[in-house]
Protein backbone atom coordinates (compact mmCIF):
# COMPACT_ATOMS: atom_id res chain seq x y z
CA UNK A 1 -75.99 -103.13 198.70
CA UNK A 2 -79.38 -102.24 197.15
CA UNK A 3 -80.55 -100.99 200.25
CA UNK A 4 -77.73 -98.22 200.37
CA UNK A 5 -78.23 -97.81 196.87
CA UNK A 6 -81.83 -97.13 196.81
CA UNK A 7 -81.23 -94.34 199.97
CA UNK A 8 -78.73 -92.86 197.76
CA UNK A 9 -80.76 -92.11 195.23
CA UNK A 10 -83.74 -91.29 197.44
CA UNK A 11 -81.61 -88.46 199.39
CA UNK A 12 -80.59 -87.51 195.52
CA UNK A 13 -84.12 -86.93 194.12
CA UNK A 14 -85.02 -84.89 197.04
CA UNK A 15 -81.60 -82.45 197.05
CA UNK A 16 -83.46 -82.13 193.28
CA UNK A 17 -86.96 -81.50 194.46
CA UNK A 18 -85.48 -78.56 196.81
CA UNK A 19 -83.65 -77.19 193.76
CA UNK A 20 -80.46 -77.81 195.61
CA UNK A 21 -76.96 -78.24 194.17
CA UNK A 22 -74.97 -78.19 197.29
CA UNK A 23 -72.16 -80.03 198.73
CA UNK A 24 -74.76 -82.85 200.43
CA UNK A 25 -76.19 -83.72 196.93
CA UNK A 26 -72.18 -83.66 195.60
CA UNK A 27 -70.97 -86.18 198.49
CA UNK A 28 -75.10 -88.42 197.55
CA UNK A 29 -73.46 -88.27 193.84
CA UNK A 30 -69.93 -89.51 194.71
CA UNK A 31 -71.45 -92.35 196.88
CA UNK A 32 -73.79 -93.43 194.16
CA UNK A 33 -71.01 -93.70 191.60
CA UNK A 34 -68.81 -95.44 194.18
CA UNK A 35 -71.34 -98.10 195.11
CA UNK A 36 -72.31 -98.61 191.25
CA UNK A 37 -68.75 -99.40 190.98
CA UNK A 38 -68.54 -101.73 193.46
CA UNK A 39 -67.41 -105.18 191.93
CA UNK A 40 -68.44 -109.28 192.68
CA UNK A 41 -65.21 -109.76 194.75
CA UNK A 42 -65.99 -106.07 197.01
CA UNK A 43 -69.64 -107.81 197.26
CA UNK A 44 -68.41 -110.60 198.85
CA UNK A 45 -65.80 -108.73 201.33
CA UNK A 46 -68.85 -106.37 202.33
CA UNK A 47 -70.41 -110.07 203.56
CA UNK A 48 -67.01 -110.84 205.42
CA UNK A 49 -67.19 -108.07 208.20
CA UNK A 50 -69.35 -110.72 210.08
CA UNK A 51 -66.26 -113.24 209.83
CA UNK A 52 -63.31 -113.24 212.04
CA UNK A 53 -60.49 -110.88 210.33
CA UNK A 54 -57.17 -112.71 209.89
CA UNK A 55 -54.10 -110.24 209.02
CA UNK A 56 -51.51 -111.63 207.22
CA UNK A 57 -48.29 -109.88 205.76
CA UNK A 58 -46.30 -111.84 202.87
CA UNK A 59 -43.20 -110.94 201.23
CA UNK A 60 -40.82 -112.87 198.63
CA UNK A 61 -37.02 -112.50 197.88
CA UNK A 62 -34.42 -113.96 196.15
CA UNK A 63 -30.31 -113.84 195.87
CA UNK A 64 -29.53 -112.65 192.34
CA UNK A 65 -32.99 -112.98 190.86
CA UNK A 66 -33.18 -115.69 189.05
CA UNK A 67 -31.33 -117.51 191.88
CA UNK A 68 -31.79 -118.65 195.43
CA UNK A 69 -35.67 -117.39 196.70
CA UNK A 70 -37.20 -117.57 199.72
CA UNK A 71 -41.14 -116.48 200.72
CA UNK A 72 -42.73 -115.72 204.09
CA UNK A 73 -46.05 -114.62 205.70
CA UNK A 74 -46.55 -113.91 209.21
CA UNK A 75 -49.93 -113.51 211.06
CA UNK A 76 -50.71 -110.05 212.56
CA UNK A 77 -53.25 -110.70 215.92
CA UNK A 78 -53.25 -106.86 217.15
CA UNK A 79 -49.32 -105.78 216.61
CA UNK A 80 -48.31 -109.32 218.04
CA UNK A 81 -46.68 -111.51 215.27
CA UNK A 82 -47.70 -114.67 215.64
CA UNK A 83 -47.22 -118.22 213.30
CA UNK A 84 -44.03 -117.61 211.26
CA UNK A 85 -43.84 -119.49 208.06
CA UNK A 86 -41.40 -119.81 205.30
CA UNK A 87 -39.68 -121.60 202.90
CA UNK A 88 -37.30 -121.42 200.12
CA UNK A 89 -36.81 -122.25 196.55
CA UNK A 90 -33.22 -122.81 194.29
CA UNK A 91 -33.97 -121.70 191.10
CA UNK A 92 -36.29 -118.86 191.38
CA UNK A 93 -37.22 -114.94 190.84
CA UNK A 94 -38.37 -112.17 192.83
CA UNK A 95 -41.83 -112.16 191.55
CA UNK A 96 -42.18 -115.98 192.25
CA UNK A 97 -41.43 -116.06 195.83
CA UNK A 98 -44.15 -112.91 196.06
CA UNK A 99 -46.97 -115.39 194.63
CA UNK A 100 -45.82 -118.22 196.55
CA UNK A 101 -46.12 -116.51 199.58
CA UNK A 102 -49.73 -115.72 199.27
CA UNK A 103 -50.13 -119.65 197.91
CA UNK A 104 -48.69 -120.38 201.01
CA UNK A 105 -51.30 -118.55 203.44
CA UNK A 106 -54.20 -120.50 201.47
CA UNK A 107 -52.26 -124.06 202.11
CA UNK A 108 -51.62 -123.47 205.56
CA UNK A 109 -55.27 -121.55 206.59
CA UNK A 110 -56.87 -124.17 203.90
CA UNK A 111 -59.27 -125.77 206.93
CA UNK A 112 -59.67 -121.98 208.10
CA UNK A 113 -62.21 -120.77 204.81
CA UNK A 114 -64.74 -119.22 207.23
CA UNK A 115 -62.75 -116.02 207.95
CA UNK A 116 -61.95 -113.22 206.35
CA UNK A 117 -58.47 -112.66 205.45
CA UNK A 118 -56.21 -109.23 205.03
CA UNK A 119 -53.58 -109.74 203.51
CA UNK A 120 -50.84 -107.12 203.02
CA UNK A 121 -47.53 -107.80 200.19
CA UNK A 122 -45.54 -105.27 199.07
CA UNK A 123 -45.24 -106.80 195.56
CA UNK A 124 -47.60 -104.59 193.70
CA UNK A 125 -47.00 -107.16 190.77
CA UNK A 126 -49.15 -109.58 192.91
CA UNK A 127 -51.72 -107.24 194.39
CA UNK A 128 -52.99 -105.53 191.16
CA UNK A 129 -53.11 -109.36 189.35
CA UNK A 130 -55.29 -110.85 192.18
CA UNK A 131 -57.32 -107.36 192.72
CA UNK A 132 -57.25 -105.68 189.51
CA UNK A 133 -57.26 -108.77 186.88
CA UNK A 134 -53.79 -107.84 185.45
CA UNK A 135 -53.61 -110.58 183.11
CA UNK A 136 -51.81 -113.84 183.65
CA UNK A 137 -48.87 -113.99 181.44
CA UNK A 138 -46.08 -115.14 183.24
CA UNK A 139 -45.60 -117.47 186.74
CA UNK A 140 -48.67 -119.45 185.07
CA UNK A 141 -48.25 -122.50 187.07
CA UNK A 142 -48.52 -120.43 190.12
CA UNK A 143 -51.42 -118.30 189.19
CA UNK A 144 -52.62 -121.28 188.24
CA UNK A 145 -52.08 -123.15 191.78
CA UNK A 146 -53.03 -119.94 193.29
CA UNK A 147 -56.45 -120.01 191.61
CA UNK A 148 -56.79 -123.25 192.88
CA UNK A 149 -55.86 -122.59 197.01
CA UNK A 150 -57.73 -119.53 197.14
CA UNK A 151 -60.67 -121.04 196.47
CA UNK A 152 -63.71 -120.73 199.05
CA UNK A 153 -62.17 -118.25 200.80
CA UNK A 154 -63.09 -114.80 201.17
CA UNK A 155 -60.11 -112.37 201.18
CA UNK A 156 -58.43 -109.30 200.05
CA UNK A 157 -55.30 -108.33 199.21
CA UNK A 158 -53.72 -105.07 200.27
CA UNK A 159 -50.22 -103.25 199.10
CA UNK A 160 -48.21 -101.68 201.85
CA UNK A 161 -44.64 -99.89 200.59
CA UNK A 162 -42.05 -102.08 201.66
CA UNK A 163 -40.65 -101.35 205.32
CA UNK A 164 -44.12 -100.00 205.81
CA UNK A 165 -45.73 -101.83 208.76
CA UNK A 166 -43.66 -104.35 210.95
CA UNK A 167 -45.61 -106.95 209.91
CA UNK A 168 -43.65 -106.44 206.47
CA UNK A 169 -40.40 -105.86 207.78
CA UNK A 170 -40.89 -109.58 209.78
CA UNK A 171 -42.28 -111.03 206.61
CA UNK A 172 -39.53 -109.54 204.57
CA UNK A 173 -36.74 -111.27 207.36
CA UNK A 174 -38.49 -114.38 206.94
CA UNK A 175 -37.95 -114.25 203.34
CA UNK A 176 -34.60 -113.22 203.20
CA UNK A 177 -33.45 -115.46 205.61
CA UNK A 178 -34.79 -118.59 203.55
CA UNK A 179 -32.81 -116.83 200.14
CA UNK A 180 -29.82 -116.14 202.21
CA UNK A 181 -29.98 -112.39 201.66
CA UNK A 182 -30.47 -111.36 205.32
CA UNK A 183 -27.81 -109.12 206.55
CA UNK A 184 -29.36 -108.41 210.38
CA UNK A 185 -31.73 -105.88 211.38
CA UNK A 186 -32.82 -103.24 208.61
């Protein structure tokens, strides 16, 4: 990371030694800010391109949240949907089942730490606690648990919209089965 910082600043000082202001030493300038933003957890994932990529897409749902919930996750090995996993809760909400499902992927994968996992939820709830540090309030015993699965591994977590890849849509029928919401094919 050093390394691409130091050639961005190199290529920066010599745009300024040619007195030029031009849309090279613009693009050198939006690089530098991006990589000086760059936090621990992106420093790690920059290390994981070495590591075999595991795609994963979660969802949660549940029957008249607070009520009946069901999660599910679903591996994604090049468009073929592969290890189906799911299971259900009684007395649960929406947001629950979202954070369970991504528990679950650590507890099944938990003897798989040395790749590098991708995984996609459409709760943006979930995603922008785990990637942004939106703090903790609620679910505690989950983030909780969470903080203790995901542990070791290297990962990231990515929002789709819902219904945006098939991997969600089969994660999504997963879930709903388990809550009892399924109605067929969406």
């Amino acid at each position: 990371m050093n390394e691409l910082k130091e050639f961005l600043q190199k290529k920066i000082k010599g745009c300024d030694e040619l007195g030029d202001m031009d849309k090279e030493k613009w693009a050198f300038l939006q690089c530098l800010k991006e990589v000086e933003k760059i936090n621990v957890t992106t420093k790690v994932q920059v290390n994981a391109f070495k590591k075999k990529i595991v795609c994963v897409h979660t969802d949660g749902a549940c029957k008249n949240n607070p009520g009946k919930g069901g999660w599910g996750f679903i591996i994604n090995n090049n468009g073929n949907f592969i290890y189906p996993c799911s299971g259900k809760h009684l007395n649960t909400t929406n947001n629950r089942m979202e954070i369970q499902a991504v528990i679950e992927v650590f507890k099944k994968y938990k003897n798989h730490k040395g790749c590098y996992y991708k995984i996609y939820s459409d709760s943006k709830y979930v995603v922008k606690t785990i990637m942004n540090g939106w703090q903790k309030k609620v679910n505690t015993d989950l983030w909780d648990e969470f903080d203790k699965v995901s542990s070791g591994f290297i990962f990231e977590l990515i929002w789709e919209g819902r219904d945006s890849s098939q991997g969600n849509i089969e994660a999504n029928k997963l879930a709903q089965i388990e809550a009892g919401t399924y109605k067929g094919r969406r």
